[in-house]
PDB file of N, CA and C in Angstrom:
ATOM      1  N   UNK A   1       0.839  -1.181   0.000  1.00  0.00           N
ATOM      2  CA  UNK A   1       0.000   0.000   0.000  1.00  0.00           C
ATOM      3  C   UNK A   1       0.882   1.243   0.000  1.00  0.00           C
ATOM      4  N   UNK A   2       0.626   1.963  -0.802  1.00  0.00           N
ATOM      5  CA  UNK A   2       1.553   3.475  -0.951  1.00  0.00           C
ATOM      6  C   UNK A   2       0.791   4.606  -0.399  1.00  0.00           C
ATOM      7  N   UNK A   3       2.025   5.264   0.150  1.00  0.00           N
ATOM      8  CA  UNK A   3       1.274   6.096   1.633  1.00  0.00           C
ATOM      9  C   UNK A   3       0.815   7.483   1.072  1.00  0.00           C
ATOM     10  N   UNK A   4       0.419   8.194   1.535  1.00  0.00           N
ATOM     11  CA  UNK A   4      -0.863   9.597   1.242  1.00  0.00           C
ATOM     12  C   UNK A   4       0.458  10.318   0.202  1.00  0.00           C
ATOM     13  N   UNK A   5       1.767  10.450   1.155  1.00  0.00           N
ATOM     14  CA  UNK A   5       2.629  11.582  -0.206  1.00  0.00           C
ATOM     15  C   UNK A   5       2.652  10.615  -1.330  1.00  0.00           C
ATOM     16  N   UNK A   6       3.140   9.271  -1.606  1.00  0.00           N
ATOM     17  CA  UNK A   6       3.424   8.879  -3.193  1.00  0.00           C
ATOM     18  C   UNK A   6       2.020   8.499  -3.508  1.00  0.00           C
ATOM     19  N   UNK A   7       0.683   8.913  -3.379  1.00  0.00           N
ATOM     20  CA  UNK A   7      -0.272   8.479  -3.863  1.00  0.00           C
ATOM     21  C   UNK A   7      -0.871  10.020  -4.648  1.00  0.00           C
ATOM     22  N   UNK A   8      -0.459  11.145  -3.350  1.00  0.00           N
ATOM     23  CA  UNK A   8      -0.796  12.697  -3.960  1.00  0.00           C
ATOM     24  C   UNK A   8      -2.278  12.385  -3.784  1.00  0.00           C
ATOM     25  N   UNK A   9      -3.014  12.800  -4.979  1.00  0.00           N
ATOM     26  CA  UNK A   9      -4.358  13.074  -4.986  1.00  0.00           C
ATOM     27  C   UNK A   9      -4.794  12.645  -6.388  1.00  0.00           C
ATOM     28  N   UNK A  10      -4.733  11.385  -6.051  1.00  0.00           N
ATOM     29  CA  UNK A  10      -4.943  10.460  -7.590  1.00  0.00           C
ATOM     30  C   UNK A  10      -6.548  10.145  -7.194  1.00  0.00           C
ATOM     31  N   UNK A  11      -7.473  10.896  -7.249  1.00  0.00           N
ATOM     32  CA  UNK A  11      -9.046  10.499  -7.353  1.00  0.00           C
ATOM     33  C   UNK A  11      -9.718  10.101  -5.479  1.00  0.00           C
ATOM     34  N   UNK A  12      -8.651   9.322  -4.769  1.00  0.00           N
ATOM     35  CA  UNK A  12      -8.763   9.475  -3.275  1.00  0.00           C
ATOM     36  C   UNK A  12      -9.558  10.278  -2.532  1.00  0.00           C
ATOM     37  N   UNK A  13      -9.652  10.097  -1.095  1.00  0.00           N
ATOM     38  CA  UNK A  13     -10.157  10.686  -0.329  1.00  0.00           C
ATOM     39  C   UNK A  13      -8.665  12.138  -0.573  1.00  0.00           C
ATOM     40  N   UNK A  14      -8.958  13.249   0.115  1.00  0.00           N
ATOM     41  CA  UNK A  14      -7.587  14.055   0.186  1.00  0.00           C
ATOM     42  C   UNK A  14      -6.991  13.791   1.140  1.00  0.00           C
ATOM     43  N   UNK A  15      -5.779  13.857   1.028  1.00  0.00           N
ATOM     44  CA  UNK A  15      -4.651  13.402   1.977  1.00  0.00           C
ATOM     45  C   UNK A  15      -4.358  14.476   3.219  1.00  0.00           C
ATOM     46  N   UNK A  16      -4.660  15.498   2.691  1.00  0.00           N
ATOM     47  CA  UNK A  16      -4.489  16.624   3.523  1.00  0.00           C
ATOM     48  C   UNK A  16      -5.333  17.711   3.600  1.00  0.00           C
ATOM     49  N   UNK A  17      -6.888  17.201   4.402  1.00  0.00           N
ATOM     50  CA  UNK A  17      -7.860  17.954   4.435  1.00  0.00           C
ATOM     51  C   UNK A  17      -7.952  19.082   5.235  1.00  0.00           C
ATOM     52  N   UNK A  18      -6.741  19.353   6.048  1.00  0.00           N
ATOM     53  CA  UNK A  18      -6.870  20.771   6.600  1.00  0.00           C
ATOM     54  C   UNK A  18      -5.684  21.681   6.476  1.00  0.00           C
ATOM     55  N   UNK A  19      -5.429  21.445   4.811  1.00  0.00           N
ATOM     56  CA  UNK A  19      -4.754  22.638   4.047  1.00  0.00           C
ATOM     57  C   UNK A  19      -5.305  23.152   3.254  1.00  0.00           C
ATOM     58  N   UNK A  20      -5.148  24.476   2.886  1.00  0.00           N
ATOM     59  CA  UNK A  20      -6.218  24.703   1.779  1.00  0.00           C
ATOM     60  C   UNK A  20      -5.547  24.122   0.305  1.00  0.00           C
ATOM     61  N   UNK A  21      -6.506  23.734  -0.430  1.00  0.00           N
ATOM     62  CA  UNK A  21      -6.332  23.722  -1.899  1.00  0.00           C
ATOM     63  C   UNK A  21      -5.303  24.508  -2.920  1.00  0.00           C
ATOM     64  N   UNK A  22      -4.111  24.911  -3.295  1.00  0.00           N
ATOM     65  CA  UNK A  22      -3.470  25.856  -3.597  1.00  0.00           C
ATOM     66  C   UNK A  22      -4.104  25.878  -5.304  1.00  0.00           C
ATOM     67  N   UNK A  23      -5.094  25.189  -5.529  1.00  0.00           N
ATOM     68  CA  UNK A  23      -5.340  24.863  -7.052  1.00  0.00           C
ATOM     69  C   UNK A  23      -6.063  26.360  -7.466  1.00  0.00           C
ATOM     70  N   UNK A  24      -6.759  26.465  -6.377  1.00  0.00           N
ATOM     71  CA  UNK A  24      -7.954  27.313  -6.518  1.00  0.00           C
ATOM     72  C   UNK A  24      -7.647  28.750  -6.053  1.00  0.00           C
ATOM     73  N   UNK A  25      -6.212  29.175  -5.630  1.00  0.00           N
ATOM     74  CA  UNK A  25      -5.608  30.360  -5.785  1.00  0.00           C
ATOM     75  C   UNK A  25      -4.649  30.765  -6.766  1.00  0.00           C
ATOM     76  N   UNK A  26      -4.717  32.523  -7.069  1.00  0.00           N
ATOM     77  CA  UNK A  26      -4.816  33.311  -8.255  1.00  0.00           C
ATOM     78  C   UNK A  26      -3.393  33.197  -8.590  1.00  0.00           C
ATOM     79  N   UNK A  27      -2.759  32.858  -9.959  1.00  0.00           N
ATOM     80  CA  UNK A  27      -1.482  32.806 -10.169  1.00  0.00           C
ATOM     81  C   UNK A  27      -0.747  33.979 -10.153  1.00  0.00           C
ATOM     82  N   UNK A  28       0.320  34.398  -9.591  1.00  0.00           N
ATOM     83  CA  UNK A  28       0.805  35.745  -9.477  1.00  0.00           C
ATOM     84  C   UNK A  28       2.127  35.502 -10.239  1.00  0.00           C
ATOM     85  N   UNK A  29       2.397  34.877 -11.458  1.00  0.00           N
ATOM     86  CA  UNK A  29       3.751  34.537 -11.933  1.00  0.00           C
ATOM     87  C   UNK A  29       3.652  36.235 -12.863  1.00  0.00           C
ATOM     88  N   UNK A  30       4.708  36.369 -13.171  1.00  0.00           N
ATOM     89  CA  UNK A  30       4.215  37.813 -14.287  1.00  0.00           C
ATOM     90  C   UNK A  30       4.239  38.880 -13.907  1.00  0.00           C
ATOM     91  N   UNK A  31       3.827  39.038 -12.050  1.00  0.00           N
ATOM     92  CA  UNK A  31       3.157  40.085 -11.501  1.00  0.00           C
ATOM     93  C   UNK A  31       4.341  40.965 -11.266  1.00  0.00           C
ATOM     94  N   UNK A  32       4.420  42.503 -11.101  1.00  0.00           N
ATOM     95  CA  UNK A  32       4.938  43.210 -11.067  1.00  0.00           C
ATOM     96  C   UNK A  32       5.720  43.102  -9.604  1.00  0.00           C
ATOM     97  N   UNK A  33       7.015  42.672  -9.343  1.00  0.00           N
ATOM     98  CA  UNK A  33       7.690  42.399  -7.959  1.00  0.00           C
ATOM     99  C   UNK A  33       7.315  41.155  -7.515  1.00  0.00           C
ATOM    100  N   UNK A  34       6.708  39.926  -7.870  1.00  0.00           N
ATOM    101  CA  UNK A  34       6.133  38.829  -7.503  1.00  0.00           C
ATOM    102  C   UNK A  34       7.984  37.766  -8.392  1.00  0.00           C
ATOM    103  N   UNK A  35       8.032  37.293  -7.208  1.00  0.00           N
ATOM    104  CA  UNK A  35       9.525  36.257  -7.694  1.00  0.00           C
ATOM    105  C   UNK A  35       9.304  34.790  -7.923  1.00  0.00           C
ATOM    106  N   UNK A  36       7.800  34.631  -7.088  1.00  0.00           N
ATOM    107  CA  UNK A  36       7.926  33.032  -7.606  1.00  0.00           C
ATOM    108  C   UNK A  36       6.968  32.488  -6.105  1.00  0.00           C
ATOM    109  N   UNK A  37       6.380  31.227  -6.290  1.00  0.00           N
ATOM    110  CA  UNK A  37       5.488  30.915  -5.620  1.00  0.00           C
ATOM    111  C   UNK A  37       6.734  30.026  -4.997  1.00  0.00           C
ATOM    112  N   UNK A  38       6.458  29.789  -3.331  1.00  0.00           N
ATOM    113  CA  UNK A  38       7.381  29.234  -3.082  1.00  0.00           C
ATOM    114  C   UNK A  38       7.659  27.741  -2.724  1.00  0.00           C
ATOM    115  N   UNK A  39       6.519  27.284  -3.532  1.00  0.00           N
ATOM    116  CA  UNK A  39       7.144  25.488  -3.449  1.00  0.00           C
ATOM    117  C   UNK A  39       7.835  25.083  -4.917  1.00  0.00           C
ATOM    118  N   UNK A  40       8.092  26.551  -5.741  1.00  0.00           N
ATOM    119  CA  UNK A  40       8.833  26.296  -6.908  1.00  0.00           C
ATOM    120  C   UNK A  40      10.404  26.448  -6.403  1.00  0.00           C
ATOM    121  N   UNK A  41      10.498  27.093  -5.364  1.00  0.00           N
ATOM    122  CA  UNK A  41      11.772  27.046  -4.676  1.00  0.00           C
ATOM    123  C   UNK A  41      12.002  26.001  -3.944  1.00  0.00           C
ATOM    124  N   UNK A  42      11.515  25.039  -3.780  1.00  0.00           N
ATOM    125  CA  UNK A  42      12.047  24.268  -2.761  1.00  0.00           C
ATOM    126  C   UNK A  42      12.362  22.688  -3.767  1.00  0.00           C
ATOM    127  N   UNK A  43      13.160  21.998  -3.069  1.00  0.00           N
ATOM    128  CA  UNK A  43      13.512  20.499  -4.051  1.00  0.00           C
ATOM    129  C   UNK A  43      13.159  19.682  -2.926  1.00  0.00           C
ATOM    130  N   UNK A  44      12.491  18.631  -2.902  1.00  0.00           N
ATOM    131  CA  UNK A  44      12.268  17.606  -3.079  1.00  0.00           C
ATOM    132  C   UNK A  44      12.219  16.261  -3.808  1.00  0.00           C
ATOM    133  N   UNK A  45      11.864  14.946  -3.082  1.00  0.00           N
ATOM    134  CA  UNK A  45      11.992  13.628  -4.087  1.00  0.00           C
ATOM    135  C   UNK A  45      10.134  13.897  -4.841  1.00  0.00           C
ATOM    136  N   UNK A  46      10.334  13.437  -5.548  1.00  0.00           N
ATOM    137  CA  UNK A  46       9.035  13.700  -6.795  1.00  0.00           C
ATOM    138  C   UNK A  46       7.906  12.877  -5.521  1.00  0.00           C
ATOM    139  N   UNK A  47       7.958  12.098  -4.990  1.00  0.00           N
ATOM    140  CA  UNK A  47       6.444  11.938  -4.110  1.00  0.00           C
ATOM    141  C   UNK A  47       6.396  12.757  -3.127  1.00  0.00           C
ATOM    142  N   UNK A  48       7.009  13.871  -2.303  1.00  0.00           N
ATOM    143  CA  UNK A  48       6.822  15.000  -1.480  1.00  0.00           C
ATOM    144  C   UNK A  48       6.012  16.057  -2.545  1.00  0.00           C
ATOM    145  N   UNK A  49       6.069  15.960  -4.013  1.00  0.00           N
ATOM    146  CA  UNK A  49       5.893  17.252  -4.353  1.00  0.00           C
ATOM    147  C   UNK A  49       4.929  17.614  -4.075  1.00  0.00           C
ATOM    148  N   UNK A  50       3.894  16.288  -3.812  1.00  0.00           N
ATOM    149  CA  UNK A  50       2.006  17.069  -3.506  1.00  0.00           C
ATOM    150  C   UNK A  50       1.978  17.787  -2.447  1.00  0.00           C
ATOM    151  N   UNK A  51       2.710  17.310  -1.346  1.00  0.00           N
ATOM    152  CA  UNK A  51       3.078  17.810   0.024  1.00  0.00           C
ATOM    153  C   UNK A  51       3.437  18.757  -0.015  1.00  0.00           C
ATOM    154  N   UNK A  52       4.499  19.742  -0.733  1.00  0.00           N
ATOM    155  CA  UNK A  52       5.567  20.909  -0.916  1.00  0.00           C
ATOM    156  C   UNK A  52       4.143  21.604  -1.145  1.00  0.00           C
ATOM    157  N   UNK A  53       4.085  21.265  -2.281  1.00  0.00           N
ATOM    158  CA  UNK A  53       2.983  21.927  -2.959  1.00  0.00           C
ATOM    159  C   UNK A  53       1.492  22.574  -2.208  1.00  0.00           C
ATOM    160  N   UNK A  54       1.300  21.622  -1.410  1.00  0.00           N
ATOM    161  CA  UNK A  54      -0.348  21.683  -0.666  1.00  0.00           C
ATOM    162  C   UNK A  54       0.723  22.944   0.305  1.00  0.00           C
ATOM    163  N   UNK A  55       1.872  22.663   1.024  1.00  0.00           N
ATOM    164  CA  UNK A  55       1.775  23.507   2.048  1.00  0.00           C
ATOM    165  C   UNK A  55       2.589  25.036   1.636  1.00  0.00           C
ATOM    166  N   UNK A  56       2.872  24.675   0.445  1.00  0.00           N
ATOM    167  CA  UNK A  56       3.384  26.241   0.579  1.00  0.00           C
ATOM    168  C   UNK A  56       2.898  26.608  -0.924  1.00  0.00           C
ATOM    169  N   UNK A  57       1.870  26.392  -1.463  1.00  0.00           N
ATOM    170  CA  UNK A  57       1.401  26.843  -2.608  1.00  0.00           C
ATOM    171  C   UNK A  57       0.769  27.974  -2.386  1.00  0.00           C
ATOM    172  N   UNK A  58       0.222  28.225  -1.469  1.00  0.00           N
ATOM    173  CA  UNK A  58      -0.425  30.019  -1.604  1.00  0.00           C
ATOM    174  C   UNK A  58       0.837  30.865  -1.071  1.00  0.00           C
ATOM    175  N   UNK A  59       2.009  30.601  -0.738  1.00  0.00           N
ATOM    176  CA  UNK A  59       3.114  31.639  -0.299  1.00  0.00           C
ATOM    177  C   UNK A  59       3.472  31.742  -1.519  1.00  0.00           C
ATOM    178  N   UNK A  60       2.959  33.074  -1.952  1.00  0.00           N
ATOM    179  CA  UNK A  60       4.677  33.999  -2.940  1.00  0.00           C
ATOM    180  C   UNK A  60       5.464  34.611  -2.220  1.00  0.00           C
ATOM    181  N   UNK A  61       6.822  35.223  -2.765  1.00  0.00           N
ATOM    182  CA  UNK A  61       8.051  35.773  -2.555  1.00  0.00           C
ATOM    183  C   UNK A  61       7.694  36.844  -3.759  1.00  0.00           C
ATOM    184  N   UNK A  62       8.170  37.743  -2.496  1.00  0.00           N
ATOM    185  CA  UNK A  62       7.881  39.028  -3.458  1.00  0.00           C
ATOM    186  C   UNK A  62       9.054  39.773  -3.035  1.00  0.00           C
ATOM    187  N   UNK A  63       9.315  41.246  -3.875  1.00  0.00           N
ATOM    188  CA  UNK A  63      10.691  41.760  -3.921  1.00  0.00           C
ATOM    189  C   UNK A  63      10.543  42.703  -2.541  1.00  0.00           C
ATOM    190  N   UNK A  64       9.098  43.246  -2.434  1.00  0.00           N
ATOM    191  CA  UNK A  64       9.525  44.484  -1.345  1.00  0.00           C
ATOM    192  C   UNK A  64       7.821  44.308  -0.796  1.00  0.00           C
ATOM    193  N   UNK A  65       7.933  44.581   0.453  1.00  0.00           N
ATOM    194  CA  UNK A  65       6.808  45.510   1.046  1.00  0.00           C
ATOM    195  C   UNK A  65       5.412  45.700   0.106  1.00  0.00           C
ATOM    196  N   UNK A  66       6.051  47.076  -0.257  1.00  0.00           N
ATOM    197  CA  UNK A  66       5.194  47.395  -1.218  1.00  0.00           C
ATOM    198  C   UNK A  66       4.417  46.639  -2.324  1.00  0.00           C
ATOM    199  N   UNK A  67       5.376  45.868  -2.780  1.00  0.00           N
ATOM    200  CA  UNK A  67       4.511  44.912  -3.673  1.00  0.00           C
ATOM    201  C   UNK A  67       3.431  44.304  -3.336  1.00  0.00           C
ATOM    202  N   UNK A  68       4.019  43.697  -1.590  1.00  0.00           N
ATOM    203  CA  UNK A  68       3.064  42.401  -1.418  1.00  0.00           C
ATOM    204  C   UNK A  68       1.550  43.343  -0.664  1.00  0.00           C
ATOM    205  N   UNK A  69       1.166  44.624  -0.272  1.00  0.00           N
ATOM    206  CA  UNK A  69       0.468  45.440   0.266  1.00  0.00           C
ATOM    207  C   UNK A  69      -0.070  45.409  -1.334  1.00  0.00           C
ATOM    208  N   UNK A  70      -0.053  45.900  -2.302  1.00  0.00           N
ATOM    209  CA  UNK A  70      -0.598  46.082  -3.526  1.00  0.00           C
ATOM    210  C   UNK A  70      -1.127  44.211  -3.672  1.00  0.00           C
ATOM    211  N   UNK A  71      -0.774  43.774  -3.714  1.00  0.00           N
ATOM    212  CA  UNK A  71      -1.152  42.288  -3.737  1.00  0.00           C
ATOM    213  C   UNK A  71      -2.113  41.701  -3.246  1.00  0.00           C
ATOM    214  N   UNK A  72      -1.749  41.794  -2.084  1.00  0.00           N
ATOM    215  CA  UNK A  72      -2.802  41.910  -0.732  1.00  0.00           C
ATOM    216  C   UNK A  72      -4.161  42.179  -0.986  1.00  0.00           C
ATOM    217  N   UNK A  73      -3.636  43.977  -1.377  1.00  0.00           N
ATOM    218  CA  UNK A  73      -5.148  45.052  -2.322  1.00  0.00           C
ATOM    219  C   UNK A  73      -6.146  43.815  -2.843  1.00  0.00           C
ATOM    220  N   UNK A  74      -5.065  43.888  -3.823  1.00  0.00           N
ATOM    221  CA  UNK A  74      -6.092  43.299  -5.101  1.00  0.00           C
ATOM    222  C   UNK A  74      -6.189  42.176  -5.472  1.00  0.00           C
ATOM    223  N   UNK A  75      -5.559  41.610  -4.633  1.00  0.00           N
ATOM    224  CA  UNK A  75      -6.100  39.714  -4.360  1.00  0.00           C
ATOM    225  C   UNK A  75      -6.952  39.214  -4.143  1.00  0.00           C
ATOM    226  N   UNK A  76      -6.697  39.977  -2.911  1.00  0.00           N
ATOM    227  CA  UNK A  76      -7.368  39.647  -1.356  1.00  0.00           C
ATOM    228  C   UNK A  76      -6.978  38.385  -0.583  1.00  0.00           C
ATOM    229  N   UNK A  77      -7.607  38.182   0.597  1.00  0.00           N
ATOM    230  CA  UNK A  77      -7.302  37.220   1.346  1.00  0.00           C
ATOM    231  C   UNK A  77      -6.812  35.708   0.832  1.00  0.00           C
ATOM    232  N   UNK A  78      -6.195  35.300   1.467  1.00  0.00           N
ATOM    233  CA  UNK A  78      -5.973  33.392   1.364  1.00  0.00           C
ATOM    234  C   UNK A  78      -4.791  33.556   1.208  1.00  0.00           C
ATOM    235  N   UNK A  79      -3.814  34.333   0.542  1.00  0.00           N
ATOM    236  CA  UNK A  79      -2.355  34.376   0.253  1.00  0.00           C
ATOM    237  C   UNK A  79      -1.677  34.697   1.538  1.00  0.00           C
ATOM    238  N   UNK A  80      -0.449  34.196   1.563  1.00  0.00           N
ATOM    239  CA  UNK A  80       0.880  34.683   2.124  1.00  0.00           C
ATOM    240  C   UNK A  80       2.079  35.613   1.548  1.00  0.00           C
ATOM    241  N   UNK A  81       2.344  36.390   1.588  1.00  0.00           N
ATOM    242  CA  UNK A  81       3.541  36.839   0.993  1.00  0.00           C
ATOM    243  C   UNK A  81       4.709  37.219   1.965  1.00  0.00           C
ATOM    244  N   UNK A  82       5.879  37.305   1.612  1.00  0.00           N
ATOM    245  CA  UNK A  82       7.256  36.807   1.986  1.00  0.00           C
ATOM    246  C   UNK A  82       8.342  37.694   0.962  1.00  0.00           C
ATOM    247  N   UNK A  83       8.734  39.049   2.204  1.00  0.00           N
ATOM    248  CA  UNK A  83       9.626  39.690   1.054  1.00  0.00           C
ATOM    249  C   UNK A  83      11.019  39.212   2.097  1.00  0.00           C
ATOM    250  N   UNK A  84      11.970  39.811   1.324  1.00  0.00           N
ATOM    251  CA  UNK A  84      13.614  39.820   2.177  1.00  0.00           C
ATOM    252  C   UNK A  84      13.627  41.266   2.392  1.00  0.00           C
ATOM    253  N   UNK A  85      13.789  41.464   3.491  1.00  0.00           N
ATOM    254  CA  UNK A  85      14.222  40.702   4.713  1.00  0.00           C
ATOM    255  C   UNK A  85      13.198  40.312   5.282  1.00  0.00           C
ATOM    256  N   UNK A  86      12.659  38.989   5.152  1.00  0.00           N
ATOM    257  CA  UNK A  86      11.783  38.016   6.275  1.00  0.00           C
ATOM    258  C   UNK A  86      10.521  39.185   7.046  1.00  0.00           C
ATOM    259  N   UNK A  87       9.913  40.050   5.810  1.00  0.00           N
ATOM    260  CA  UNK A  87       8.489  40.613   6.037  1.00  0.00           C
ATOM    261  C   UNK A  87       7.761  39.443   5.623  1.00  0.00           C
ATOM    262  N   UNK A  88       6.045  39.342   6.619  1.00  0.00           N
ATOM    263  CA  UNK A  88       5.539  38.126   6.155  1.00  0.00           C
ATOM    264  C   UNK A  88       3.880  38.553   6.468  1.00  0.00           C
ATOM    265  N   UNK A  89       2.805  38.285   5.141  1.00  0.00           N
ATOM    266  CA  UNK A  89       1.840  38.949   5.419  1.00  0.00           C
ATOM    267  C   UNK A  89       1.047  37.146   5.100  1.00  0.00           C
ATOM    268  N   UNK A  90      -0.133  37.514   5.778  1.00  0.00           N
ATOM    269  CA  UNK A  90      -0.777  35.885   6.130  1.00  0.00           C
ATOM    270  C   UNK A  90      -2.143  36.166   5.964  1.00  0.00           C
ATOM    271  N   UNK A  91      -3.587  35.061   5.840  1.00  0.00           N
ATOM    272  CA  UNK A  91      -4.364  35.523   5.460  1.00  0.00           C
ATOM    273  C   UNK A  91      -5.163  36.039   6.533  1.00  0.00           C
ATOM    274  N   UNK A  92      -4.578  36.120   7.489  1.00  0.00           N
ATOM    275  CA  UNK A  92      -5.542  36.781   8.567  1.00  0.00           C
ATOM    276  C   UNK A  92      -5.001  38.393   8.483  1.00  0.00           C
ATOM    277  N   UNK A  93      -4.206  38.589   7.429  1.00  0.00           N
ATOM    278  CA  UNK A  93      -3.909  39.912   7.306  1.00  0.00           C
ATOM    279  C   UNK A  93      -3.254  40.801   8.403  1.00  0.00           C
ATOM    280  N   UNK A  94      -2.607  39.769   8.919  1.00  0.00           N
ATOM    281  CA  UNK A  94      -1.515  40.218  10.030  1.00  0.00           C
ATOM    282  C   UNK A  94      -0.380  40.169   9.287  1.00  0.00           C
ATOM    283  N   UNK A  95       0.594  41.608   9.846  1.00  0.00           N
ATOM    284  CA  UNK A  95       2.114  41.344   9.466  1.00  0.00           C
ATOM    285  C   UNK A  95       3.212  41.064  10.509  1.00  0.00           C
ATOM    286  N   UNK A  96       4.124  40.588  10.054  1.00  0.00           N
ATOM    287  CA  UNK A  96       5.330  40.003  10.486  1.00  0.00           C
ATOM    288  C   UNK A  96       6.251  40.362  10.405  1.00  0.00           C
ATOM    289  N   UNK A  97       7.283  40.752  10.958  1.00  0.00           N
ATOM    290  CA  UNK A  97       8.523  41.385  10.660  1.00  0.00           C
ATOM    291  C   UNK A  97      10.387  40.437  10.718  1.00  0.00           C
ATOM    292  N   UNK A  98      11.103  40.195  10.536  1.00  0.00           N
ATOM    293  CA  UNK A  98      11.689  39.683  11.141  1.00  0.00           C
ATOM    294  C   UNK A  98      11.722  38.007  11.655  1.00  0.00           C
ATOM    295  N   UNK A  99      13.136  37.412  11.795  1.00  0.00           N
ATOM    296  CA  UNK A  99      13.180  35.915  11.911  1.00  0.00           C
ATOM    297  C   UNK A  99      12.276  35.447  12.724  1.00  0.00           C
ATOM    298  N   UNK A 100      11.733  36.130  13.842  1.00  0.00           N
ATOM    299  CA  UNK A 100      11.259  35.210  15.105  1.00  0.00           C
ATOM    300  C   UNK A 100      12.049  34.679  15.754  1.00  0.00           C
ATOM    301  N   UNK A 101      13.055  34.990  16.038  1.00  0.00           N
ATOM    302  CA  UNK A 101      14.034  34.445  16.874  1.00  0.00           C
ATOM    303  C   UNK A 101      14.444  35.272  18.221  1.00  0.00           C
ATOM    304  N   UNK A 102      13.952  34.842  19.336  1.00  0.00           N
ATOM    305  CA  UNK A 102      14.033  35.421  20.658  1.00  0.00           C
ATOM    306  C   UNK A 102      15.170  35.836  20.989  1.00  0.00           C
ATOM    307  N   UNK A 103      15.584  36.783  21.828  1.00  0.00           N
ATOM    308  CA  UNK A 103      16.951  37.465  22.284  1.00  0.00           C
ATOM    309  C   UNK A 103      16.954  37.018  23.433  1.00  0.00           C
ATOM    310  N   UNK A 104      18.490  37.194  24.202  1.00  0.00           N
ATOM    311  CA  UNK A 104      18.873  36.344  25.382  1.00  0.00           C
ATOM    312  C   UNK A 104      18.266  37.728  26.176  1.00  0.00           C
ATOM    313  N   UNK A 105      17.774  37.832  27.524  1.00  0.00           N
ATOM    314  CA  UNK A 105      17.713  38.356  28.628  1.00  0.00           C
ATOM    315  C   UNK A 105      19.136  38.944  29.159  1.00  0.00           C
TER     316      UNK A 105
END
C-alpha cells in the first residue's frame, strides 16, 4: 500500500484535508515584484511534491513591502507573501517582521 505523499491526490479521499487547496488560488507569476510561488523554490523527491505543494502553494516571494500590500489590495485574502528581509503577510492579514528568533535576557 503506498502512503498519502506517493499516492498525492490520484481520485482518493484528500490526503491533507486541513490545508487549503493551492489549485484554486490566483497565479501571481508575471506580476509586477512577484519572484515566484514558493514550493517552486524548494527540491524535493518527486512523491513530497504534492506535500511541498499543498503547504506552501499560496506563499509567494515578493521583492519588497510594497509589492506584497498592492497584492494583498487586489487579491485579497488566502495568500501569504514573503519579502527579504523576512516581512511576512498571512491571510488573517496580520504582518510580520523579522526571523522570530528570541533574544537572550
Amino acid at each position: 500500500m503506498r502512503s498519502h505523499a506517493e499516492r498525492g491526490n490520484e481520485g482518493g479521499p484528500d490526503p491533507w484535508p486541513l490545508t487549503p487547496d493551492p489549485s484554486s488560488a490566483p497565479d501571481l507569476e508575471g506580476r509586477p515584484g512577484v519572484l515566484g510561488r514558493a514550493d517552486r523554490f524548494v527540491e524535493t523527491e518527486a512523491r513530497f511534491a504534492p506535500l511541498a505543494r499543498r503547504l506552501l502553494g499560496r506563499t509567494w516571494f515578493v521583492e519588497k513591502l510594497s509589492h506584497a500590500l498592492l497584492l494583498a489590495r487586489s487579491v485579497g485574502p488566502g495568500l501569504t507573501y514573503v519579502t527579504w528581509p523576512a516581512s511576512c503577510s498571512n491571510p488573517t492579514a496580520r504582518w510580520s517582521s523579522g526571523c522570530g528568533t528570541s533574544r537572550p535576557a
